[in-house]
N, C-alpha and C. Protein backbone atom coordinates (compact mmCIF):
# COMPACT_ATOMS: atom_id res chain seq x y z
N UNK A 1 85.14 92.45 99.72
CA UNK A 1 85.96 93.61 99.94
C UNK A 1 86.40 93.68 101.40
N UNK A 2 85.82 93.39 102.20
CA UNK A 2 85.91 92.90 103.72
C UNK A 2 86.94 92.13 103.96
N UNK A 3 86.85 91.61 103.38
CA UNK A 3 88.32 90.50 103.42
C UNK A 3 89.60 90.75 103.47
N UNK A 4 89.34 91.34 102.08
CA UNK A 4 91.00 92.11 101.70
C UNK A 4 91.33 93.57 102.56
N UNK A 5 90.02 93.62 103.51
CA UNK A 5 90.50 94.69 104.19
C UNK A 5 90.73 94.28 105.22
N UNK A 6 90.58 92.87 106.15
CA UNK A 6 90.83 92.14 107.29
C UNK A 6 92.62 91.95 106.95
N UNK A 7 92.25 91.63 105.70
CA UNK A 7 94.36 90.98 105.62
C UNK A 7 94.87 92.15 105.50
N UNK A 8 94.52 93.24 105.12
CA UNK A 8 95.63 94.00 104.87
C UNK A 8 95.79 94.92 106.36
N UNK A 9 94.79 94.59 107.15
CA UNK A 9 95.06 95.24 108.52
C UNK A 9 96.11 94.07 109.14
N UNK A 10 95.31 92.55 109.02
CA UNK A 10 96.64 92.06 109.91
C UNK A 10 97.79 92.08 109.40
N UNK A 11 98.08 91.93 107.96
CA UNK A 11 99.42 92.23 107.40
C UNK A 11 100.10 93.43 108.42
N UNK A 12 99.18 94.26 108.29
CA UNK A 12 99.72 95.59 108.88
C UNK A 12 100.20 95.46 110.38
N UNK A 13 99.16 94.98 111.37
CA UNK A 13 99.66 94.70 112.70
C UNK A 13 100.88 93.82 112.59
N UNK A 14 100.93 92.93 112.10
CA UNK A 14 101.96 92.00 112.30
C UNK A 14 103.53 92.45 111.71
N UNK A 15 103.39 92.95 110.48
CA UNK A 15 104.89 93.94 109.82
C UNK A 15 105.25 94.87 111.40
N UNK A 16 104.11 95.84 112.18
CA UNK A 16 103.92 96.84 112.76
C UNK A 16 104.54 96.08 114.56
N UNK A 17 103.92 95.32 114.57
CA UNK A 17 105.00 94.27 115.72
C UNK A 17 106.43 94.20 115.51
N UNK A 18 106.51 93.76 114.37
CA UNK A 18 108.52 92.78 113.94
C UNK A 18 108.75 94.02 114.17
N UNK A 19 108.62 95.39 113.34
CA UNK A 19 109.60 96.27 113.50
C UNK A 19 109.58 97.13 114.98
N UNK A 20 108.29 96.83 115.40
CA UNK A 20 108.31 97.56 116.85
C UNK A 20 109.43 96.88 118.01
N UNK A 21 109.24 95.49 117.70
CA UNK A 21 110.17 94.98 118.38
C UNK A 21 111.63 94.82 117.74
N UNK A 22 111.87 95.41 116.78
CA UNK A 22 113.51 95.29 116.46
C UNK A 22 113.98 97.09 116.75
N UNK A 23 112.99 97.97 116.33
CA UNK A 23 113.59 99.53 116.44
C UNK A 23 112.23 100.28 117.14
N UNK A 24 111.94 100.74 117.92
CA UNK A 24 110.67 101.66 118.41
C UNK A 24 111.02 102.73 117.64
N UNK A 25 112.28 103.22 117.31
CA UNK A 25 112.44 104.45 116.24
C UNK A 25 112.05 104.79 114.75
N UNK A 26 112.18 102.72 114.75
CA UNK A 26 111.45 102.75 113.29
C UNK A 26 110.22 102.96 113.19
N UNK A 27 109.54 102.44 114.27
CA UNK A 27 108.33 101.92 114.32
C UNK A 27 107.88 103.02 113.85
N UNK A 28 107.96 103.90 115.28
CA UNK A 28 107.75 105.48 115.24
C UNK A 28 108.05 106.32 113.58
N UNK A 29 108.79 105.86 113.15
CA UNK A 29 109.08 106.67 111.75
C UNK A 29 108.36 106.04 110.51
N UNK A 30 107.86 105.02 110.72
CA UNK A 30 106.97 104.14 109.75
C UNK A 30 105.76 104.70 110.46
N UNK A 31 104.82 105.03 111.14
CA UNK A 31 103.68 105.45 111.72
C UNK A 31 103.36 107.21 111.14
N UNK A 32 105.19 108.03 111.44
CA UNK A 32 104.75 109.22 110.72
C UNK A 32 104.87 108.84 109.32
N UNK A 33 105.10 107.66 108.55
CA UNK A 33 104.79 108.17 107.20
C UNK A 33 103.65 107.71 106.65
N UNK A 34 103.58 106.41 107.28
CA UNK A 34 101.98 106.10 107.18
C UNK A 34 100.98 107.55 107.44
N UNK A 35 101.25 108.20 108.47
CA UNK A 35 100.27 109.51 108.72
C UNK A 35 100.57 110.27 107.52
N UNK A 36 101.50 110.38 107.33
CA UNK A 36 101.94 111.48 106.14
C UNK A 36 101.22 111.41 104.69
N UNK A 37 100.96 109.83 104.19
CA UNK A 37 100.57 109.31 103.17
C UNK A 37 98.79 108.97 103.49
N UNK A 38 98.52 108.55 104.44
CA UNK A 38 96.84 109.18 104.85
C UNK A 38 96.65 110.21 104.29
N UNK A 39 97.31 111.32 104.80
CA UNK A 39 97.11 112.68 104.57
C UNK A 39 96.92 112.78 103.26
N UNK A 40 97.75 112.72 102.71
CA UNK A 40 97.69 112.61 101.28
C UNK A 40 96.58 112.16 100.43
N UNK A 41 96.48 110.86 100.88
CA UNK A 41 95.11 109.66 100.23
C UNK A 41 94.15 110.05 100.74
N UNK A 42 93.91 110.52 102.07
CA UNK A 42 91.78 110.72 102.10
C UNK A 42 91.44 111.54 101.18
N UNK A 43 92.06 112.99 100.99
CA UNK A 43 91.50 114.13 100.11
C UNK A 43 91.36 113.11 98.66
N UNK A 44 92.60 112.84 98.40
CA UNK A 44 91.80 112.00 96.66
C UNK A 44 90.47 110.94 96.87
N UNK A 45 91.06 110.13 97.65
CA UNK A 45 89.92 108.96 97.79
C UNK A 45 88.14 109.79 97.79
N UNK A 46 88.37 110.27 98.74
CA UNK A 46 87.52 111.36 98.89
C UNK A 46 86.83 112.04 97.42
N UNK A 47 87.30 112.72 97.05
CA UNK A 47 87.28 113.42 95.70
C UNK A 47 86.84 112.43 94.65
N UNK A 48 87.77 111.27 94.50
CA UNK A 48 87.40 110.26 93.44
C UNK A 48 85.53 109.32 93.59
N UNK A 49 85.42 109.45 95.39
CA UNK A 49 84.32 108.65 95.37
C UNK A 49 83.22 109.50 94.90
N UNK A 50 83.21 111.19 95.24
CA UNK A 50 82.20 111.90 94.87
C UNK A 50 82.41 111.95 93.24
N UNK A 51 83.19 112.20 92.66
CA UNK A 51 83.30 112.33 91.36
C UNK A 51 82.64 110.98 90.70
N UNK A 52 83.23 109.81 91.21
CA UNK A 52 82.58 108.61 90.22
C UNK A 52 80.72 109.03 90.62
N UNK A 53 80.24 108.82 91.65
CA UNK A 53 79.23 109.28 92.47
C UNK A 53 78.37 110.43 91.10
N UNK A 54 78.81 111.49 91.08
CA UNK A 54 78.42 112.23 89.82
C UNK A 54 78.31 111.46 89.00
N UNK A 55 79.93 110.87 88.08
CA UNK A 55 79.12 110.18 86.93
C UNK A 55 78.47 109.17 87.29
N UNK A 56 78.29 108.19 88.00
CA UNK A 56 77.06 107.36 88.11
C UNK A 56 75.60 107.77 87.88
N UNK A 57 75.27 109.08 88.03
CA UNK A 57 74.15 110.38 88.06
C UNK A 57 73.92 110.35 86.49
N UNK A 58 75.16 110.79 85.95
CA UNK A 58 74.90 110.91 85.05
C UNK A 58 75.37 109.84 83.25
N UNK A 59 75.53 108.65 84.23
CA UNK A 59 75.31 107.64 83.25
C UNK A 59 73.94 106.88 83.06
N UNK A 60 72.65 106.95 82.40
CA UNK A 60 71.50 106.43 82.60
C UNK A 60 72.24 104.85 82.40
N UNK A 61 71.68 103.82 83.69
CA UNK A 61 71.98 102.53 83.42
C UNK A 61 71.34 101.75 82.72
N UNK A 62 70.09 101.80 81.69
CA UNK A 62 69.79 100.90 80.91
C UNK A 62 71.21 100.92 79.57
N UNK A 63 71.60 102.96 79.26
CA UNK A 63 72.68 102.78 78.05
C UNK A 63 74.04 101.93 78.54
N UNK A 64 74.36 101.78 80.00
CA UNK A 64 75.42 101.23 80.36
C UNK A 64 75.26 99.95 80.26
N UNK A 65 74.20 99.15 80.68
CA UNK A 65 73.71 97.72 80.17
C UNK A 65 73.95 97.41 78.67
N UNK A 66 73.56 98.33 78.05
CA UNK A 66 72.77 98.55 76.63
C UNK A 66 74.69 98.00 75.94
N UNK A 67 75.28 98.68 76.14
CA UNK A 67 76.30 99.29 75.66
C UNK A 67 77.70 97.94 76.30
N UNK A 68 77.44 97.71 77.64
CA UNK A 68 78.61 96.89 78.14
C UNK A 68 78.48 96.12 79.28
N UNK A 69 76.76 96.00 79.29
CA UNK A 69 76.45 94.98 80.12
C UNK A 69 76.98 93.43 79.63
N UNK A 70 76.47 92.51 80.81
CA UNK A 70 76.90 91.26 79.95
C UNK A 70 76.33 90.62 78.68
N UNK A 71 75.48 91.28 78.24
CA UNK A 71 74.71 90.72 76.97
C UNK A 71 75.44 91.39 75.78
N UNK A 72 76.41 92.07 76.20
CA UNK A 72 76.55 92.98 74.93
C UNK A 72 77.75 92.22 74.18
N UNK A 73 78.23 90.96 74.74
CA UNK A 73 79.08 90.15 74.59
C UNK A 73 80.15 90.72 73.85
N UNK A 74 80.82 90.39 72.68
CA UNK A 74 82.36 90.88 72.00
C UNK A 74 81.95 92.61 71.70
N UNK A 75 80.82 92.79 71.68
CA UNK A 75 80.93 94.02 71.14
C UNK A 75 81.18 94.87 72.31
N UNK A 76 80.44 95.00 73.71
CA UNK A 76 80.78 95.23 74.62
C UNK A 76 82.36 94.96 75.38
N UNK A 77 82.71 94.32 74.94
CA UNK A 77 84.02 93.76 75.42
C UNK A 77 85.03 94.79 74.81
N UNK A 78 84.44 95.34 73.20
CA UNK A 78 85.69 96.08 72.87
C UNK A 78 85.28 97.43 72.63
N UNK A 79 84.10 97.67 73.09
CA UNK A 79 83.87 99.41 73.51
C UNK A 79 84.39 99.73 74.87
N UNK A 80 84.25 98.27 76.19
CA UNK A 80 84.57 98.56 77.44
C UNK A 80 86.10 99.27 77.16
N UNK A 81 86.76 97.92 76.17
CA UNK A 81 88.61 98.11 76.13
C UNK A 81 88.88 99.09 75.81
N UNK A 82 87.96 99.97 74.42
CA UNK A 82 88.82 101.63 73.86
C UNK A 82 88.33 102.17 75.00
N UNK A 83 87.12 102.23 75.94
CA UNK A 83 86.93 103.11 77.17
C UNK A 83 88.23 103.17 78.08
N UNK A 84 88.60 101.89 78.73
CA UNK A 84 89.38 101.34 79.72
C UNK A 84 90.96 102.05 79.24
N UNK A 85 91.55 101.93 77.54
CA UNK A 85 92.51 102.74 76.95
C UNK A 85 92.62 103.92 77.04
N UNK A 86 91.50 104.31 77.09
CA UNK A 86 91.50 106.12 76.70
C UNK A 86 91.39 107.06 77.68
N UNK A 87 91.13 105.96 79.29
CA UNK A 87 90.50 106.84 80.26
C UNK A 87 92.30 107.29 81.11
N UNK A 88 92.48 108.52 81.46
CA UNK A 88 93.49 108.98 81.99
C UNK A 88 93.12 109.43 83.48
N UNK A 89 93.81 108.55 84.21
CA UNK A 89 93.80 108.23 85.58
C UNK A 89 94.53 107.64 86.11
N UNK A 90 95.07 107.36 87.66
CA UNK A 90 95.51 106.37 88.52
C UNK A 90 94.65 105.91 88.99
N UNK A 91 94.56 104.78 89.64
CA UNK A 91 93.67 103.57 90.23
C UNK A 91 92.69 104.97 91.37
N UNK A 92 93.02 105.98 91.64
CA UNK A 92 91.89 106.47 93.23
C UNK A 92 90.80 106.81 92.14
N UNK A 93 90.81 107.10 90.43
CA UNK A 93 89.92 107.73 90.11
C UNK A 93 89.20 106.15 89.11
N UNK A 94 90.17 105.75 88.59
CA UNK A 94 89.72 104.56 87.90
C UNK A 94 88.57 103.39 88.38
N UNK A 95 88.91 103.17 89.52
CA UNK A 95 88.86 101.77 90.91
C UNK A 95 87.40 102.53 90.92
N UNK A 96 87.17 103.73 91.21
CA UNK A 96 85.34 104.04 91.87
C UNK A 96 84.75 104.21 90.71
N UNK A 97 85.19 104.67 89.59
CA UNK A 97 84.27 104.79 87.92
C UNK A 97 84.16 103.29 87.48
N UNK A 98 85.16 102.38 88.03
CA UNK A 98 85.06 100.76 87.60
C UNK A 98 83.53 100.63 88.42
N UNK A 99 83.56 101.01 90.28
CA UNK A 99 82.72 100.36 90.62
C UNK A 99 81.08 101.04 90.00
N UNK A 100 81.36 101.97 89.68
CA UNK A 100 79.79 103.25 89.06
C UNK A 100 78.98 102.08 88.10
N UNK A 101 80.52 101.72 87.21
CA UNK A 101 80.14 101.23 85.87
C UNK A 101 79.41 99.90 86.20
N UNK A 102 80.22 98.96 86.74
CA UNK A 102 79.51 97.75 87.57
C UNK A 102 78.18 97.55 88.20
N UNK A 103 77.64 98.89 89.11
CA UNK A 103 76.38 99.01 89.85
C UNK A 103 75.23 99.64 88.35
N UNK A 104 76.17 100.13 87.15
CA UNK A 104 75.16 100.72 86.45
C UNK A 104 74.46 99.44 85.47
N UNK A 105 75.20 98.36 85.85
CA UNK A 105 74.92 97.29 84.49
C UNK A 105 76.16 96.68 83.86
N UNK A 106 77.09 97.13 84.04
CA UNK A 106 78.11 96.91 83.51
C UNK A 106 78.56 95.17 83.49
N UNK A 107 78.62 94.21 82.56
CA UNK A 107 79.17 92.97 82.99
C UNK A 107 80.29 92.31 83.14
N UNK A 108 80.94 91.55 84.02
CA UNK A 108 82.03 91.01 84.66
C UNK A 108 83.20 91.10 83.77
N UNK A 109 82.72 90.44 82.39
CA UNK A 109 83.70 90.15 81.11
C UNK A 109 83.90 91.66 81.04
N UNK A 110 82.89 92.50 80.63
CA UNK A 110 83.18 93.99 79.74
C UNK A 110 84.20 94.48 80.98
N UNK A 111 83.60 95.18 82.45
CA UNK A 111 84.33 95.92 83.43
C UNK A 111 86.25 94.56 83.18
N UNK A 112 86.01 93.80 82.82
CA UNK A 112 87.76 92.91 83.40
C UNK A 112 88.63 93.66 81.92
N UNK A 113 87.64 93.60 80.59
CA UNK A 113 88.49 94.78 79.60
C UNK A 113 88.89 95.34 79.63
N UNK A 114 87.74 96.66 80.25
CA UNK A 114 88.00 97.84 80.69
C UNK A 114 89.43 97.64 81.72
N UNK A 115 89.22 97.16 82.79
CA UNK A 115 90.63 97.30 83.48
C UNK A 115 91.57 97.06 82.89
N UNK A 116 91.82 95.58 82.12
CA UNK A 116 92.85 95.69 81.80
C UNK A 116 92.91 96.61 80.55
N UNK A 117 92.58 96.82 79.77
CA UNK A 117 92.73 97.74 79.13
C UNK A 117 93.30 99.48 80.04
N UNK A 118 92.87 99.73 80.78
CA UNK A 118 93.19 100.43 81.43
C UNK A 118 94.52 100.36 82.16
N UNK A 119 95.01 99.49 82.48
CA UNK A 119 95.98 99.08 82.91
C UNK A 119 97.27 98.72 81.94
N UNK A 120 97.03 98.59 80.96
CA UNK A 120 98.14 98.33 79.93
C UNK A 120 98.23 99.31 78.66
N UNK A 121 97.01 100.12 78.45
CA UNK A 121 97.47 101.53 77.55
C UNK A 121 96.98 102.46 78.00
N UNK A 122 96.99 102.59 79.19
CA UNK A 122 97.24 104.34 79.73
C UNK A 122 97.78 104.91 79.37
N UNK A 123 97.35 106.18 78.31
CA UNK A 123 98.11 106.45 77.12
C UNK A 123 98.99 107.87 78.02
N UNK A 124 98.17 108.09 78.80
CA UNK A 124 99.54 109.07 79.59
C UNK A 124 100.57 108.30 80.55
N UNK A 125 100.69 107.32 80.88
CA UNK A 125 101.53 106.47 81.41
C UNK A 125 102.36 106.32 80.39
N UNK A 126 101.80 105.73 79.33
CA UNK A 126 102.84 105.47 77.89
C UNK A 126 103.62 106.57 77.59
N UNK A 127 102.87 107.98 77.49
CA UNK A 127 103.87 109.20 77.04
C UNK A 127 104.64 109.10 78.16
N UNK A 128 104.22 109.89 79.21
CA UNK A 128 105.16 109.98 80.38
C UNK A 128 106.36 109.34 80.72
N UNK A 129 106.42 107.69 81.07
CA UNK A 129 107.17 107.05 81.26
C UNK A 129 108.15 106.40 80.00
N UNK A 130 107.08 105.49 79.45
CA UNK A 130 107.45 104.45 78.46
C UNK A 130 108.17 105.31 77.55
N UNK A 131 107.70 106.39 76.64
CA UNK A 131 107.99 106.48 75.75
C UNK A 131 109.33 107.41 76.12
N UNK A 132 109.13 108.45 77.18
CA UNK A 132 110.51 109.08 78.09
C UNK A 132 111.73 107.86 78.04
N UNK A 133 111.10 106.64 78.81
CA UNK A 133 112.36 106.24 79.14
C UNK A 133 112.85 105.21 78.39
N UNK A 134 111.56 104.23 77.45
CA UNK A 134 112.49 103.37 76.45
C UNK A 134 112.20 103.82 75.18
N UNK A 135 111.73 104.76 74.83
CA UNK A 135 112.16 105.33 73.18
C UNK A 135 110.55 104.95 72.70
N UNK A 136 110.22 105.61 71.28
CA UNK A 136 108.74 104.97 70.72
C UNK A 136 109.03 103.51 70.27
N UNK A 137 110.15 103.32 69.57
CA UNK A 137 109.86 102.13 68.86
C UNK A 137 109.58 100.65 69.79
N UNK A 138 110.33 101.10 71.08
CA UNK A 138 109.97 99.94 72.14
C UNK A 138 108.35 100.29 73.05
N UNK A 139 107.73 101.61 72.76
CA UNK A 139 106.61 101.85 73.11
C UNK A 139 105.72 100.91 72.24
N UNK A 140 105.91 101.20 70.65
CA UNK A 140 104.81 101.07 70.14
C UNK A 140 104.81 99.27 69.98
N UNK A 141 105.83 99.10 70.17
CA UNK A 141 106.15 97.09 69.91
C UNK A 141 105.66 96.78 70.47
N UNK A 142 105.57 97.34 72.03
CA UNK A 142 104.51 96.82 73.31
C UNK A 142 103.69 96.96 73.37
N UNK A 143 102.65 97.88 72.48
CA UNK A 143 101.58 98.48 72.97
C UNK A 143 100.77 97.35 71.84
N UNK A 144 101.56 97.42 70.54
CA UNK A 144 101.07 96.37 69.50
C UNK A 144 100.55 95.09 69.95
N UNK A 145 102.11 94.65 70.55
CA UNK A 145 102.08 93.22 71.37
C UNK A 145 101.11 93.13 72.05
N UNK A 146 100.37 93.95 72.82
CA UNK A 146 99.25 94.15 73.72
C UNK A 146 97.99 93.83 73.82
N UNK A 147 97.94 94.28 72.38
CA UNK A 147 96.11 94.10 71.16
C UNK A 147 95.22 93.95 72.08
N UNK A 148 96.15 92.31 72.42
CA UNK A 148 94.56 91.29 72.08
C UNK A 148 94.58 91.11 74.03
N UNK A 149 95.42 91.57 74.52
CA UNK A 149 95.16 91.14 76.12
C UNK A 149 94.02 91.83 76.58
N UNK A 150 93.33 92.66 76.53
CA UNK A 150 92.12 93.10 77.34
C UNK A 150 90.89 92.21 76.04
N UNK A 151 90.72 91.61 75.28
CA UNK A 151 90.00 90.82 74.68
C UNK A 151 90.31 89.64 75.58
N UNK A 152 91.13 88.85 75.49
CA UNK A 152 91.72 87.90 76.13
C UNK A 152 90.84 87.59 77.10
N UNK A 153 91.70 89.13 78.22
CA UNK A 153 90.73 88.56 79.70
C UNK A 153 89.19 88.94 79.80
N UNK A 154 89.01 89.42 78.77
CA UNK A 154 87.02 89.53 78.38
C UNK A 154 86.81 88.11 77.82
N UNK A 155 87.59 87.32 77.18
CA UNK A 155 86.98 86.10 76.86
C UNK A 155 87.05 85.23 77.60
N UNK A 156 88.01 84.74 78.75
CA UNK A 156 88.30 84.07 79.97
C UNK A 156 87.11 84.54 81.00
N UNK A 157 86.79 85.70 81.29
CA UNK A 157 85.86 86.31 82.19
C UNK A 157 84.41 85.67 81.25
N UNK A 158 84.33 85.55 80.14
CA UNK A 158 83.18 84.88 79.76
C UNK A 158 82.84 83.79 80.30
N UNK A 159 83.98 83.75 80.04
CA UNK A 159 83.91 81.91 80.70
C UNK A 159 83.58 81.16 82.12
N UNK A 160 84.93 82.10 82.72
CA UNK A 160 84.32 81.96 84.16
C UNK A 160 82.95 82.39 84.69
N UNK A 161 82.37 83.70 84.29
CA UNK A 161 81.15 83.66 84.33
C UNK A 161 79.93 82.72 84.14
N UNK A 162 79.95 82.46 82.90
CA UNK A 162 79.21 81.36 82.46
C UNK A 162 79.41 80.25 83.38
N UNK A 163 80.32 79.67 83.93
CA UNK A 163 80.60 77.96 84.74
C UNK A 163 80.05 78.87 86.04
N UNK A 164 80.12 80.50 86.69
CA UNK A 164 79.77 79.97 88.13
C UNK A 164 78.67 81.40 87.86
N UNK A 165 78.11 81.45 86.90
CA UNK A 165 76.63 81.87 86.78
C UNK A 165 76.47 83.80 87.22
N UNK A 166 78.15 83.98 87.32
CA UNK A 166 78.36 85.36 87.49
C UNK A 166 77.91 86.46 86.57
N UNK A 167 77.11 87.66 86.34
CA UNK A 167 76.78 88.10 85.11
C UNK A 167 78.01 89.28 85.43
């Protein structure tokens, strides 16, 4: 996690140079919105870490093992996926209940379901957007088409697990 937080600072210095040296006005106006959007993000981030924090409290981790650790193999894989479907969120609340679930037992294959599953039938994303802006019948074709992708990357995550001994 260190990592991706080293690149995304130098990403940042270095974008934060080019434009300093082509406009100081920009610079300056990219800095207040960066501040502006901080503002914004600590209070959730914030909020989301205590909240996952709670449910971690109140998930006992042997049932989270029990249930979608890595032993729990296909069956775990497709309780993680209706979890990962059904849970209504953006990534500040999703991303820290992923990590709860992970520290509670949770295994590599089940938590990669869960995301993607989470990531491809967010069923309030689907109302909201999808079904607003391209109609149901192109909702539900996609969502059909979909099935088997959070199985998919639970069975690939088996795999890779297994060759580099990841649980």
């Amino acid at each position: 996690m260190l990592d991706s937080a080293v690149l995304l600072w130098i990403a940042a210095v270095v974008l934060g140079v080019i434009v300093w040296r082509r406009s100081f006005s920009a610079f300056r106006g990219a800095l207040e919105a960066a501040g502006t959007q901080l503002l914004i993000v600590i209070p959730r981030v914030f909020l989301a870490l205590l909240a996952a924090g709670f449910i971690g409290k109140l998930l006992p981790a042997e049932t989270i093992g029990h249930m979608i650790g890595f032993e729990s193999g296909w069956s775990g894989i497709l309780i993680a996926s209706a979890f990962g479907a059904l849970m209504p969120s953006g990534p500040m609340v999703a991303f820290p209940i992923i990590v709860v679930l992970r520290l509670a037992g949770a295994g590599v294959p089940q938590v990669t379901a869960f995301l993607t599953a989470w990531a491809v039938f967010a069923w309030h994303r689907v109302l909201i957007y999808e079904v607003a802006m391209m109609g149901y019948r192109f909702a539900a074709i996609r969502m059909i088409s979909s099935l088997v992708l959070p199985i998919v990357s639970g069975a690939i995550a088996i795999v890779l697990c297994l060759l580099t001994g990841m649980r």
